[in-house]
C-alpha atoms as a PDB file:
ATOM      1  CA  UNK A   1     126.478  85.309 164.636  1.00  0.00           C
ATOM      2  CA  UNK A   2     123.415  83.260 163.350  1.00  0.00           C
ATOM      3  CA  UNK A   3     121.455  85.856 162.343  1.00  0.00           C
ATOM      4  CA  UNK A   4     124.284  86.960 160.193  1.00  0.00           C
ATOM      5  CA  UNK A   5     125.021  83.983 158.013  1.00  0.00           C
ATOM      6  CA  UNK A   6     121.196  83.749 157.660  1.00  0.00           C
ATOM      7  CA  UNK A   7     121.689  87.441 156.155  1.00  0.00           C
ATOM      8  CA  UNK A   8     124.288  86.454 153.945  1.00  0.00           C
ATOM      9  CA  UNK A   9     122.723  83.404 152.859  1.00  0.00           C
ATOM     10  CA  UNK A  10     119.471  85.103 151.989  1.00  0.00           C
ATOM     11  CA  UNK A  11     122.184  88.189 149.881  1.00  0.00           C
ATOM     12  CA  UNK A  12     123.937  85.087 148.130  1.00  0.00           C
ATOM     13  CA  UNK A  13     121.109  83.281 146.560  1.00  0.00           C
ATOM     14  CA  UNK A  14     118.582  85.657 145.885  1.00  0.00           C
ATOM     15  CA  UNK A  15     120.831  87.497 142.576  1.00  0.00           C
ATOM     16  CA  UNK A  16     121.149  83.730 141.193  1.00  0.00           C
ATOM     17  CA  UNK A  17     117.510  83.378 141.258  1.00  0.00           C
ATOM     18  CA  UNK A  18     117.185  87.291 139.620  1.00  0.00           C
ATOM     19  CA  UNK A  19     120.486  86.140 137.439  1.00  0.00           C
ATOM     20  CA  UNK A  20     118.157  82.936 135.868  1.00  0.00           C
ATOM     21  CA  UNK A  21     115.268  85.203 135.230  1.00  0.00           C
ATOM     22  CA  UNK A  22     117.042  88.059 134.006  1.00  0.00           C
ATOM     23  CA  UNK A  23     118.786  85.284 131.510  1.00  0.00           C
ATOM     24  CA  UNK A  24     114.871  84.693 130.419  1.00  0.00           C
ATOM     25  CA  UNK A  25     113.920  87.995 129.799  1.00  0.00           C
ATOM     26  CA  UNK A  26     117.007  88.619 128.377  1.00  0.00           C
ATOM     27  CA  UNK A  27     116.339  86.493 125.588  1.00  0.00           C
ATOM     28  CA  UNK A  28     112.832  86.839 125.193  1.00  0.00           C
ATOM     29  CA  UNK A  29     114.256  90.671 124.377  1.00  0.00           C
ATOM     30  CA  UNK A  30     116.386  89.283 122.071  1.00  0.00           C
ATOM     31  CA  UNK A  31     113.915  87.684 120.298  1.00  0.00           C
ATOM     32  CA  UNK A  32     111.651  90.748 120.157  1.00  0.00           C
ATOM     33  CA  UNK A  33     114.457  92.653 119.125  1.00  0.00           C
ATOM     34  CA  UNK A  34     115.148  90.322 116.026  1.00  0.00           C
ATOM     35  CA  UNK A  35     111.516  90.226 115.208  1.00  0.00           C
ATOM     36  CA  UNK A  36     111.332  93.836 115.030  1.00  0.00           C
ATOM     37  CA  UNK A  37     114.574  94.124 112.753  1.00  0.00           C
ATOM     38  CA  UNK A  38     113.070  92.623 109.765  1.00  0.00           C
ATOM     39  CA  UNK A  39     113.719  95.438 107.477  1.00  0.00           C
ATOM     40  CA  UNK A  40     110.533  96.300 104.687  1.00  0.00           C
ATOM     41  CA  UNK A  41     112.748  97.207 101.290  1.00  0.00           C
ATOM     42  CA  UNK A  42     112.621 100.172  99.622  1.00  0.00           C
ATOM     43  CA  UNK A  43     110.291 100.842  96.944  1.00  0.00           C
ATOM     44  CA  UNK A  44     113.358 100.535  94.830  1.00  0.00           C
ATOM     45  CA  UNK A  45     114.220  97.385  95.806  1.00  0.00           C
ATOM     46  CA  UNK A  46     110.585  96.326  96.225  1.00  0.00           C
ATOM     47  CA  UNK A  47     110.004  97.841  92.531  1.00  0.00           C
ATOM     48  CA  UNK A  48     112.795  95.331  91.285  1.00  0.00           C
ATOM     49  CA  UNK A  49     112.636  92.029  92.639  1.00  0.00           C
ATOM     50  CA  UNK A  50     108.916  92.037  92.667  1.00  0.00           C
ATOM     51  CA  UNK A  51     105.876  91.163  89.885  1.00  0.00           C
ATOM     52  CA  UNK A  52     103.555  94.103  88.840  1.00  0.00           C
ATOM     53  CA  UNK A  53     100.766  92.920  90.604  1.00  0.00           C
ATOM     54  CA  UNK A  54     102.878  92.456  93.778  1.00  0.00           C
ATOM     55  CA  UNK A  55     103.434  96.372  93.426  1.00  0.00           C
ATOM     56  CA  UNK A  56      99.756  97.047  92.717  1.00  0.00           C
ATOM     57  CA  UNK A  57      99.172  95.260  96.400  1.00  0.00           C
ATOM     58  CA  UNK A  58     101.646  96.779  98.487  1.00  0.00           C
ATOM     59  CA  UNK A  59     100.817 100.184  96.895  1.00  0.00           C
ATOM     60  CA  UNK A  60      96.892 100.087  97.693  1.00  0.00           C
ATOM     61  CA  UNK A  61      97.882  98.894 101.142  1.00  0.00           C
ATOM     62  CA  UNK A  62     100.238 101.511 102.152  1.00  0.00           C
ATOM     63  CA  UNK A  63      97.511 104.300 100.530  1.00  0.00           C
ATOM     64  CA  UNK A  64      95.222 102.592 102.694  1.00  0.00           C
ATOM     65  CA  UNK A  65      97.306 102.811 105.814  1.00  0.00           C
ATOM     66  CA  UNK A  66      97.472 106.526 105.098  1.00  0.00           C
ATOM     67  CA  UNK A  67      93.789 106.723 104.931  1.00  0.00           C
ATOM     68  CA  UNK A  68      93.034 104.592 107.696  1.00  0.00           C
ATOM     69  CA  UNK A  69      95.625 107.309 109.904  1.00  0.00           C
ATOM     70  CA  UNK A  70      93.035 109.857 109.411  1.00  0.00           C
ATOM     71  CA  UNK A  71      89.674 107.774 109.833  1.00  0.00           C
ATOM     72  CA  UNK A  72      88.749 110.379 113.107  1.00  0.00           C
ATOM     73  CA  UNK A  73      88.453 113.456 111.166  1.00  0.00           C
ATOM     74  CA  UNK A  74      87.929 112.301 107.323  1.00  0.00           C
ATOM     75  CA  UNK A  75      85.603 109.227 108.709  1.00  0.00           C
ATOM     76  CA  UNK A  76      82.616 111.372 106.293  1.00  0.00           C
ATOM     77  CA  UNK A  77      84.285 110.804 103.801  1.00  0.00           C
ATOM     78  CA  UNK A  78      83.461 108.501 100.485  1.00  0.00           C
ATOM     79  CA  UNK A  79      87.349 108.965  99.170  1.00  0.00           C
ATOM     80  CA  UNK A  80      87.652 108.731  95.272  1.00  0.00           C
ATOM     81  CA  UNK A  81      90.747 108.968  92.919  1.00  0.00           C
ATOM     82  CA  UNK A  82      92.084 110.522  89.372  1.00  0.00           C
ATOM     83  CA  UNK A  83      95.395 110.315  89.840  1.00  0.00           C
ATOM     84  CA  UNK A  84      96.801 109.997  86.019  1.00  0.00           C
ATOM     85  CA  UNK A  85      99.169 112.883  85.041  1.00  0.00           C
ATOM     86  CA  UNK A  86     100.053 111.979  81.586  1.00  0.00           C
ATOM     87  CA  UNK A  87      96.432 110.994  79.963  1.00  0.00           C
ATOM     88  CA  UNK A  88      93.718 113.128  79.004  1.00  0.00           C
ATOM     89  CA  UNK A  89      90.066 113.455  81.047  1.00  0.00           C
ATOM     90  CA  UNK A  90      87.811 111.199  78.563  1.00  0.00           C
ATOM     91  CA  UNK A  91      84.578 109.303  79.107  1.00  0.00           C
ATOM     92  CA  UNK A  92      86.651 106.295  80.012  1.00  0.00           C
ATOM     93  CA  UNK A  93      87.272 108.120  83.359  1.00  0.00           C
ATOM     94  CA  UNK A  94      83.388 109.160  83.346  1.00  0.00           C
ATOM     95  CA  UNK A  95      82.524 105.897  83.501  1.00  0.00           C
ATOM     96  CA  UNK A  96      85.151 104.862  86.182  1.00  0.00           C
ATOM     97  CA  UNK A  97      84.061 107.260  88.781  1.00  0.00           C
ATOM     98  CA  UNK A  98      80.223 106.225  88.383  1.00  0.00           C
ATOM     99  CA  UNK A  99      80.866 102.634  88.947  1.00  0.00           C
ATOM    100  CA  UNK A 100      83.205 103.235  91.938  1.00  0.00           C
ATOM    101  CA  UNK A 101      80.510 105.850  93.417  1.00  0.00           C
ATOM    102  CA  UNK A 102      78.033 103.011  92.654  1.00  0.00           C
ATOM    103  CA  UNK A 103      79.571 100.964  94.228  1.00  0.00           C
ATOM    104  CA  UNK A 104      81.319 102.193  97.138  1.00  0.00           C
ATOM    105  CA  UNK A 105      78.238 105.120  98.105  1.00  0.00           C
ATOM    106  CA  UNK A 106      75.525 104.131  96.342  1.00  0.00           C
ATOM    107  CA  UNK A 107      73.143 104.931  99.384  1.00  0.00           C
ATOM    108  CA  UNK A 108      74.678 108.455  99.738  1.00  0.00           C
ATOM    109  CA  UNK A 109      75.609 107.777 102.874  1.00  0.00           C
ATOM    110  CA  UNK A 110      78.824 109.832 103.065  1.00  0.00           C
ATOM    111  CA  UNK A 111      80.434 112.797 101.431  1.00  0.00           C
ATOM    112  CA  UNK A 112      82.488 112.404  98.463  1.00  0.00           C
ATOM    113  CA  UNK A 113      86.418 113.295  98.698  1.00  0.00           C
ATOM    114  CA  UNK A 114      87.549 113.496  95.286  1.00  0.00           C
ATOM    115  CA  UNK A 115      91.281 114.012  95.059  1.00  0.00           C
ATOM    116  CA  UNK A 116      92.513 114.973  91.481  1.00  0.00           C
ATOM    117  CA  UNK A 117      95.680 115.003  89.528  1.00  0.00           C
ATOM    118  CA  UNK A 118      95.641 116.209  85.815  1.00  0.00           C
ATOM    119  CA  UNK A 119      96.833 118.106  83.222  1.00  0.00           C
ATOM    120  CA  UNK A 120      93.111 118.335  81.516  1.00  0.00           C
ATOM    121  CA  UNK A 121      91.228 116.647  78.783  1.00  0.00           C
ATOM    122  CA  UNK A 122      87.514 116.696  77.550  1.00  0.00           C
ATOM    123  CA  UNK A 123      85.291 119.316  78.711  1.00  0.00           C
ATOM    124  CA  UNK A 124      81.960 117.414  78.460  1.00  0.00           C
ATOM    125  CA  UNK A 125      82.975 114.122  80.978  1.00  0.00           C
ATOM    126  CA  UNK A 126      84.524 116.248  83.369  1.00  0.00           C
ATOM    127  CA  UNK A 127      81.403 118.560  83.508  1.00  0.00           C
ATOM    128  CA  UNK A 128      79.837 115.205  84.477  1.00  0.00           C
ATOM    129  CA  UNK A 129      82.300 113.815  86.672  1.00  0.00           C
ATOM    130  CA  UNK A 130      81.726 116.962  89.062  1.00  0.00           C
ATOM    131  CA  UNK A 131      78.293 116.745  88.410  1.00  0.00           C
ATOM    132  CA  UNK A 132      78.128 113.002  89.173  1.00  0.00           C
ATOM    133  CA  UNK A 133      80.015 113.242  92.590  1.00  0.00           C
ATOM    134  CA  UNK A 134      78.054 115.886  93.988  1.00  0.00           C
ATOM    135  CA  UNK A 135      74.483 114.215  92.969  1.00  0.00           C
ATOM    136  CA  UNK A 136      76.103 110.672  95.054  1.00  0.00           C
ATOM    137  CA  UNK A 137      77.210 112.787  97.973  1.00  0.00           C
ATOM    138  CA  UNK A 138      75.507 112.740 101.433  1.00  0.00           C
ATOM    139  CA  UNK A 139      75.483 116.744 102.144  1.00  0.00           C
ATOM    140  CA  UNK A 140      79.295 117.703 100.413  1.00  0.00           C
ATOM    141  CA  UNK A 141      81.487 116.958  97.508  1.00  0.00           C
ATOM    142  CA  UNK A 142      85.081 118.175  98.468  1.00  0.00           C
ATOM    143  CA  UNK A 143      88.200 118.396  95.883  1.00  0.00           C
ATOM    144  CA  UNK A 144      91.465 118.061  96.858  1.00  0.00           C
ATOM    145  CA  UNK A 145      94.699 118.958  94.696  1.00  0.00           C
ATOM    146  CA  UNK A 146      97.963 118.071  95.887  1.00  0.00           C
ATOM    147  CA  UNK A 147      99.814 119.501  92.778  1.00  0.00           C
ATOM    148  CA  UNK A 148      98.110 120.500  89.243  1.00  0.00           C
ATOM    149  CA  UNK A 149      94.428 120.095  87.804  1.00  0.00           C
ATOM    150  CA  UNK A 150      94.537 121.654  84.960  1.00  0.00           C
ATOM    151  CA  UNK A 151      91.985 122.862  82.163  1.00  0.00           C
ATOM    152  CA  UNK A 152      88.875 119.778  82.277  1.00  0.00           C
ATOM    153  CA  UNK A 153      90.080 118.948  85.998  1.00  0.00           C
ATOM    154  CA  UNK A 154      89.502 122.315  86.829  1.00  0.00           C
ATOM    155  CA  UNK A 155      86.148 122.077  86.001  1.00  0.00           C
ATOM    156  CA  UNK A 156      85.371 119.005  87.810  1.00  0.00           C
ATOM    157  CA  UNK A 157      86.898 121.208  90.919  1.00  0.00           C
ATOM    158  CA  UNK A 158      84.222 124.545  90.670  1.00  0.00           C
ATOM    159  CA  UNK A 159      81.928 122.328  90.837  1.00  0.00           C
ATOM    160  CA  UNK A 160      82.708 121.288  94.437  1.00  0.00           C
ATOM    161  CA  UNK A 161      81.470 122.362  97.658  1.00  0.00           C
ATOM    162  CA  UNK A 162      85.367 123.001  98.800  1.00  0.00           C
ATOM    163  CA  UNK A 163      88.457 122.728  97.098  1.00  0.00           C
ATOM    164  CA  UNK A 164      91.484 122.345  99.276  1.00  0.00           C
ATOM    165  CA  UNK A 165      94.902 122.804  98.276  1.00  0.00           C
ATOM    166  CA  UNK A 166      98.457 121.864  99.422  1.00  0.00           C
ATOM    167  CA  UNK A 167     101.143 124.069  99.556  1.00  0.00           C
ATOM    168  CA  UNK A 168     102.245 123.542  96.160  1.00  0.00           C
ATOM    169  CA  UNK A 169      98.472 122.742  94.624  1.00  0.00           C
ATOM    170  CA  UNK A 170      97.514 124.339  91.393  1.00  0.00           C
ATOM    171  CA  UNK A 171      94.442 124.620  89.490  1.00  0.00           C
ATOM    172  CA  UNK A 172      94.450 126.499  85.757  1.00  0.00           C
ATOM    173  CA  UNK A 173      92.981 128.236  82.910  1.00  0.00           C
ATOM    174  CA  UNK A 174      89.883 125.991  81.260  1.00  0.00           C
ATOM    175  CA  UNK A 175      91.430 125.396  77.763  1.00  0.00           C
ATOM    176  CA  UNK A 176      89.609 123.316  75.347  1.00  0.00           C
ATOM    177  CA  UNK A 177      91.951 121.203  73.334  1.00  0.00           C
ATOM    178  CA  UNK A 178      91.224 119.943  69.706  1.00  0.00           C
ATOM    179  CA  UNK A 179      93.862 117.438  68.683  1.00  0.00           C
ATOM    180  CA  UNK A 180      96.442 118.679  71.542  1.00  0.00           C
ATOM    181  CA  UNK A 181      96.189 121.925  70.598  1.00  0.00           C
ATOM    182  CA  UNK A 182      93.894 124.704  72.518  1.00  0.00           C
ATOM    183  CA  UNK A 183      90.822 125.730  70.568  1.00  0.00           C
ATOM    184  CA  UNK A 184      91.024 129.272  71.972  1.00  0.00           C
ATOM    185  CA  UNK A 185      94.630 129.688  69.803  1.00  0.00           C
ATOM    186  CA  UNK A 186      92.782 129.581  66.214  1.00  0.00           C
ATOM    187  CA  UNK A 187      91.145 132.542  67.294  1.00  0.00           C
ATOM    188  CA  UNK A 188      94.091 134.412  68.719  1.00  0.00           C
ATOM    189  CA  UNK A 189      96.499 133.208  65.268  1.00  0.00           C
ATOM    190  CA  UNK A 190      93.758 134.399  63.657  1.00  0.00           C
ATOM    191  CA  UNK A 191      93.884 137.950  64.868  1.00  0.00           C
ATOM    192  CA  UNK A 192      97.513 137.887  65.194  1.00  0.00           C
ATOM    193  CA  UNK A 193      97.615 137.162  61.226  1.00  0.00           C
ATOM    194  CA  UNK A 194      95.254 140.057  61.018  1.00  0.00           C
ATOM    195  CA  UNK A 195      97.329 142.547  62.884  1.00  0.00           C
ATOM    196  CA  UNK A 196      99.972 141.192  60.749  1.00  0.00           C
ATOM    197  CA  UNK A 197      98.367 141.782  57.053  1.00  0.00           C
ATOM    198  CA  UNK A 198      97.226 145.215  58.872  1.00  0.00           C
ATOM    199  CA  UNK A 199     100.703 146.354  59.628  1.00  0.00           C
ATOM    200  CA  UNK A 200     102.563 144.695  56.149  1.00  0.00           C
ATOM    201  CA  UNK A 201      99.546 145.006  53.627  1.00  0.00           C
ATOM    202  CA  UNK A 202     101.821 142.842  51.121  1.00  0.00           C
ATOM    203  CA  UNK A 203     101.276 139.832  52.479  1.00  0.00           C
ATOM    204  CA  UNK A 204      97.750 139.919  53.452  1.00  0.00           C
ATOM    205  CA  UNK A 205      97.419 137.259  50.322  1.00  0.00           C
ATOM    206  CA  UNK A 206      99.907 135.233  51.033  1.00  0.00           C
ATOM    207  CA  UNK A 207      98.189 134.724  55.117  1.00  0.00           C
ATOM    208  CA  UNK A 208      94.799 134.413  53.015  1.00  0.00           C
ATOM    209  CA  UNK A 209      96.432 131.931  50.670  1.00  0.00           C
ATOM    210  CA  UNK A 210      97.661 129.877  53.640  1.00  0.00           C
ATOM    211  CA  UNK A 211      94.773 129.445  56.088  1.00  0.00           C
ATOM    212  CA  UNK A 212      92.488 128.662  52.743  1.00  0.00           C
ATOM    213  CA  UNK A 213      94.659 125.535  52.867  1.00  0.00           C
ATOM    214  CA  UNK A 214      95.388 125.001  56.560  1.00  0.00           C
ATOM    215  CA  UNK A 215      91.590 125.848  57.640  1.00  0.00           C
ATOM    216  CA  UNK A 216      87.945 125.725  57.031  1.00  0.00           C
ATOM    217  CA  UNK A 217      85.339 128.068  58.171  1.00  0.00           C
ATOM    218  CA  UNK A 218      83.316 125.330  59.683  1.00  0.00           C
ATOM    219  CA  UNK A 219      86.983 124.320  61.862  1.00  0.00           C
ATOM    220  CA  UNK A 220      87.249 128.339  62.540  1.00  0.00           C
ATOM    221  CA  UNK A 221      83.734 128.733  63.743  1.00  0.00           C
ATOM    222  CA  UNK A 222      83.697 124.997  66.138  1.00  0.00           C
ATOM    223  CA  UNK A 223      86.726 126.113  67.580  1.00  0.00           C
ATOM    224  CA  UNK A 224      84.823 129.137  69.126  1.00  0.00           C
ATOM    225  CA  UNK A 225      82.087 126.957  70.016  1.00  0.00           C
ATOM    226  CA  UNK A 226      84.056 125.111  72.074  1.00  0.00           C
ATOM    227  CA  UNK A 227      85.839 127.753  73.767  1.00  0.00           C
ATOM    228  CA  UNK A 228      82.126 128.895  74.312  1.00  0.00           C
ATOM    229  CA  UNK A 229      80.462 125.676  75.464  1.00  0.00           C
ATOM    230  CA  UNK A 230      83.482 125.569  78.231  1.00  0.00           C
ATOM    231  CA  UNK A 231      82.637 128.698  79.569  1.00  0.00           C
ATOM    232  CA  UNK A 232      78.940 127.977  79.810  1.00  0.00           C
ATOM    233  CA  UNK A 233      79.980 124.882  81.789  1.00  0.00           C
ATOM    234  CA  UNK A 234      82.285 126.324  84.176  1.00  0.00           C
ATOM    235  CA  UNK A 235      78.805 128.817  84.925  1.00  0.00           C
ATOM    236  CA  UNK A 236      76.421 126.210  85.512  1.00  0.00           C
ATOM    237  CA  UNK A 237      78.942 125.211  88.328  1.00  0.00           C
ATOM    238  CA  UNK A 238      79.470 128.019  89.229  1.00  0.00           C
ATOM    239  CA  UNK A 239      75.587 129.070  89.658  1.00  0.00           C
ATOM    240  CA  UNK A 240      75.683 126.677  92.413  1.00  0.00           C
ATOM    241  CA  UNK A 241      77.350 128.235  94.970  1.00  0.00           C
ATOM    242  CA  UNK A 242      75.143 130.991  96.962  1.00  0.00           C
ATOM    243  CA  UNK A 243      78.292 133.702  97.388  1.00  0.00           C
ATOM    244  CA  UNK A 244      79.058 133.670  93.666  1.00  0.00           C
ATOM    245  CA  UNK A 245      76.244 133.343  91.882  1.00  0.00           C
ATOM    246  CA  UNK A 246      75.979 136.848  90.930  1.00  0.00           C
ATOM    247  CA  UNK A 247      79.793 136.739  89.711  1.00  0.00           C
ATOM    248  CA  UNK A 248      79.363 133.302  87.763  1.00  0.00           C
ATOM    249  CA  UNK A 249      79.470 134.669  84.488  1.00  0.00           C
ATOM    250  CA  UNK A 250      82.227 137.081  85.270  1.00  0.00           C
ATOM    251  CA  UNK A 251      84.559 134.430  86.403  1.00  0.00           C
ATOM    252  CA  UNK A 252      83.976 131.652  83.994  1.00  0.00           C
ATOM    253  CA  UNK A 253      85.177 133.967  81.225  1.00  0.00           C
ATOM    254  CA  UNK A 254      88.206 135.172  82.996  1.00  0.00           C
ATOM    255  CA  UNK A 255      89.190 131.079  83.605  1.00  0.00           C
ATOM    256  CA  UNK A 256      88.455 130.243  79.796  1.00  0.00           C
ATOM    257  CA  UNK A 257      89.224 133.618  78.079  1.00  0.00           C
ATOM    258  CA  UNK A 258      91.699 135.365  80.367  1.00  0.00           C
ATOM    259  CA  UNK A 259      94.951 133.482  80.401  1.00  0.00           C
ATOM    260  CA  UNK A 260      97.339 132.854  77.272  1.00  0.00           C
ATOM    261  CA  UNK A 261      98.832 129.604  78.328  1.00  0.00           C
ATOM    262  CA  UNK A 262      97.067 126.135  79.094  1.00  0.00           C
ATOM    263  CA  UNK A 263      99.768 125.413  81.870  1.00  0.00           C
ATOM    264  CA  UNK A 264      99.354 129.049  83.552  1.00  0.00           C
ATOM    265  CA  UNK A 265      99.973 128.145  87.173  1.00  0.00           C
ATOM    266  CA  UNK A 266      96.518 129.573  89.314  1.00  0.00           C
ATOM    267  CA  UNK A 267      97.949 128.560  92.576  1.00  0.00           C
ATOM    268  CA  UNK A 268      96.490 129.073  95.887  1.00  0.00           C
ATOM    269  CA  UNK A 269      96.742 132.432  96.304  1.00  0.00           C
ATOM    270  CA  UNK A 270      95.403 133.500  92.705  1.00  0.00           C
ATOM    271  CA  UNK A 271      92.537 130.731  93.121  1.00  0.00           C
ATOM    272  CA  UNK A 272      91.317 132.261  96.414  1.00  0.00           C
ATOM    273  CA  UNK A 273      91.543 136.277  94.353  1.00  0.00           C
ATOM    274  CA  UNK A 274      89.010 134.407  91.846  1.00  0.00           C
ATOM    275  CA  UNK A 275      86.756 131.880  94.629  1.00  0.00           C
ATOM    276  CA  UNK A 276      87.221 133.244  97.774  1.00  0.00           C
ATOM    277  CA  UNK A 277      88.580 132.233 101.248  1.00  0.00           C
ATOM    278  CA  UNK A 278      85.837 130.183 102.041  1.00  0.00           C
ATOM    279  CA  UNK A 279      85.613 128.278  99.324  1.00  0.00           C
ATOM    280  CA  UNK A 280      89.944 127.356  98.686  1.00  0.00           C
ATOM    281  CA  UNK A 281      91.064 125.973 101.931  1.00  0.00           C
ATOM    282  CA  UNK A 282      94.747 124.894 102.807  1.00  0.00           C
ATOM    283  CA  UNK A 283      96.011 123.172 105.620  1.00  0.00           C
ATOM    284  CA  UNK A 284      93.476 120.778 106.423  1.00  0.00           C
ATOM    285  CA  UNK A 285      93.251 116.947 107.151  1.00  0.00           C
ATOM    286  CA  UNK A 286      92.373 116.749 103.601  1.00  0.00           C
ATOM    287  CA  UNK A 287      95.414 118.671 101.447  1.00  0.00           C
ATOM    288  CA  UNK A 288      97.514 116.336 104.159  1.00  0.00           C
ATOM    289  CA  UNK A 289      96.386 113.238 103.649  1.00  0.00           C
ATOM    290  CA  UNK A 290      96.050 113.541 100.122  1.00  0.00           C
ATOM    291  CA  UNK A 291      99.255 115.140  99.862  1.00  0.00           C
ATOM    292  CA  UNK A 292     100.784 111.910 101.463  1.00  0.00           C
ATOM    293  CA  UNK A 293      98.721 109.668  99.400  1.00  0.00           C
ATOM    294  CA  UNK A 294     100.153 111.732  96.536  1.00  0.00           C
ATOM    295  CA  UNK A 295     103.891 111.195  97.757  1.00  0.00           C
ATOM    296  CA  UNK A 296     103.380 107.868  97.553  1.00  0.00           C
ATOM    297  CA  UNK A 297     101.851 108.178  94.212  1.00  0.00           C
ATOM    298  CA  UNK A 298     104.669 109.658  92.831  1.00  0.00           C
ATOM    299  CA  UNK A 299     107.616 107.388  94.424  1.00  0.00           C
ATOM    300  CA  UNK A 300     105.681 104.074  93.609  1.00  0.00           C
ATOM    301  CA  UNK A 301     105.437 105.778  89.382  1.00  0.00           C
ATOM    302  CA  UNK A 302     109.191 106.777  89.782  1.00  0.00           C
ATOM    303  CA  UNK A 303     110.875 103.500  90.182  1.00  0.00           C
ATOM    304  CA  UNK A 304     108.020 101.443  88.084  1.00  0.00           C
ATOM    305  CA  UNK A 305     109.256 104.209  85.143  1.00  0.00           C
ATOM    306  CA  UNK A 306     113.153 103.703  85.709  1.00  0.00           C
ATOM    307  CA  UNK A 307     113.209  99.996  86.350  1.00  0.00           C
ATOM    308  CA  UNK A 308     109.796  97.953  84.677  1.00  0.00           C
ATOM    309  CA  UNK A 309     108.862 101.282  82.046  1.00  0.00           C
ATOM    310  CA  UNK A 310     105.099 100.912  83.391  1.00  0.00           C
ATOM    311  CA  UNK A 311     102.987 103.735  85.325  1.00  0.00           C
ATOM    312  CA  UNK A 312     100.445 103.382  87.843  1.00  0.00           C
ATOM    313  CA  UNK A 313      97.176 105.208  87.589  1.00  0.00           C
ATOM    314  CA  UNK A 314      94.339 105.790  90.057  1.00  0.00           C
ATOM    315  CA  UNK A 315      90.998 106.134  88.698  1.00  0.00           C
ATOM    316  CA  UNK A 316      87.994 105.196  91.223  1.00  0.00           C
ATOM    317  CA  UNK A 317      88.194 104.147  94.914  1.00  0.00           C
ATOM    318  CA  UNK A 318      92.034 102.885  95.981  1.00  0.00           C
ATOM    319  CA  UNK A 319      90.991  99.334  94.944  1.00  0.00           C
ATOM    320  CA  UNK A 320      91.109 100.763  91.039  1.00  0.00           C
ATOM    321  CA  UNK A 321      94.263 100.510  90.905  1.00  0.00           C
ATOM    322  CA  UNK A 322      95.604 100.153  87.199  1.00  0.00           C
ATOM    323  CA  UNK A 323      99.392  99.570  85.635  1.00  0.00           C
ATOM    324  CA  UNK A 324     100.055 100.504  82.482  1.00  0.00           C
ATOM    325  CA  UNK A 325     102.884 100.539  79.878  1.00  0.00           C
ATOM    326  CA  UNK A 326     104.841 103.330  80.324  1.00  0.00           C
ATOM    327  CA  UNK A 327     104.377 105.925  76.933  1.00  0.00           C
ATOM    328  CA  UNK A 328     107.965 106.677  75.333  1.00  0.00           C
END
């Protein structure tokens, strides 16, 4: 009978003693629990209860987060930025990307990862931009286009070792603009006006008549020039590269000359008919991590439009951040 209240003794206390220290953990859980509820805000709420510069921050860290997620396979990597949409390619943006390179690789210790998103601009500073990141890279300059890079950015891309390309990445025709327009559509109003006057001989006066007042010669002629120079760029790149050096020629005219439309969509398919497999990649570590960096690119611009009418642009390394006004 002893032995058996000692059992039931031992049964009796030994859950108060797991009771207390289940009481313990409980609320150390608790604790944990409510420390991991605390909720980060949208960027929509973060957008509107928060000052510009507070944005800026929280932006470059989260694009650095991303980066940082793919630091063991992109570790070779110098990464660099022209994320601006709406504004033309100009030497302001030249000058940009050599100070960042200066100062984030100026030993050329790494490879340069240039992602790029742009509609175009000047033909001369993006001919130097690509120029300019290969001469600061280790062994590789690599592009990267998450969506368009049109026109000028497309230049800066031939002139990379790789170009890789997301799913819905785009490069397009090389069209050197003059005030907005494209250079290349003097020449083509001009012939249409000529096929015109051809086909209705009466008012072969009245076109002559109206381009003596709405052109020069000297406008006609720099127009072609430019259209030229362009092309003579895009082969200088293009000489570069060992497997197309023979076709360098060939394909810079078909990129400046080819297409009728400055937005003509030469998407990943098309760009691989014109570079090659080797050269147009998809699904690597770079179209994904520049693809996310891009996501958050675009929801960061979305709510600083709708609620503060600013814009965020990325020229230079992800500490280049800059806000803007938004244009109207």
């Amino acid at each position: 009978m002893s032995d058996g209240k000692e059992i039931n003794l031992s049964v009796e206390e030994e859950p108060k003693i797991n009771n207390d220290e289940s009481k313990k953990d409980n609320a150390t859980s608790s604790v944990k629990k409510e420390e991991k509820k605390v909720k980060i805000p949208s960027w929509r709420e973060f957008v509107k209860s928060s000052s510009v510069e507070e944005v800026k921050n929280r932006f470059i860290k989260e694009a650095k987060d991303i980066v940082s997620k793919y630091n063991d396979k992109l570790s070779n990597y110098c990464f660099i930025s022209m994320l601006d949409p709406e504004s033309s390619i100009t030497s302001w943006d030249l000058d940009k990307i050599f100070n960042a390179l200066s100062r984030s690789n100026a030993k050329k210790e790494k490879d340069i990862l240039l992602m790029i998103l742009s509609s175009g601009g000047s033909i001369e500073p993006a001919y130097q931009i690509s120029k300019l990141c290969k001469s600061f890279s280790k062994d590789k300059f690599v592009v990267s286009v998450p969506r368009q890079a049109k026109s000028a950015a497309t230049l800066i891309a031939i002139g990379a070792d790789e170009i890789h390309m997301g799913p819905l990445g785009q490069l397009g025709p090389i069209d050197p603009q003059l005030g907005g327009l494209p250079a290349l559509g003097v020449t083509q109003a001009l012939k249409f006006i000529a096929s015109l006057s051809e086909r209705f001989p009466g008012s072969a006066e009245m076109f002559a008549r109206y381009l003596t007042l709405a052109l020069t010669v000297e406008q006609i002629g720099y127009c072609e020039r430019i259209s030229e120079s362009a092309s003579q760029y895009a082969e200088r790149l293009l000489l570069t590269k060992t497997n197309l050096a023979k076709k360098a020629s060939h394909i810079a005219r078909e990129l400046v000359y080819e297409y009728k439309d400055h937005g003509f969509v030469i998407d990943l398919d098309e760009a691989r008919q014109h570079l090659g497999d080797e050269w147009i990649l998809s699904d690597t570590p770079e179209a994904s991590m520049t693809e996310e960096i891009y996501g958050l690119f675009e929801e960061v611009n979305l709510f600083l439009d709708i609620i503060k009418e600013k814009r965020l642009l990325l020229i230079g390394t992800l500490d280049d951040v800059l806000i803007f006004n938004r244009r109207r």
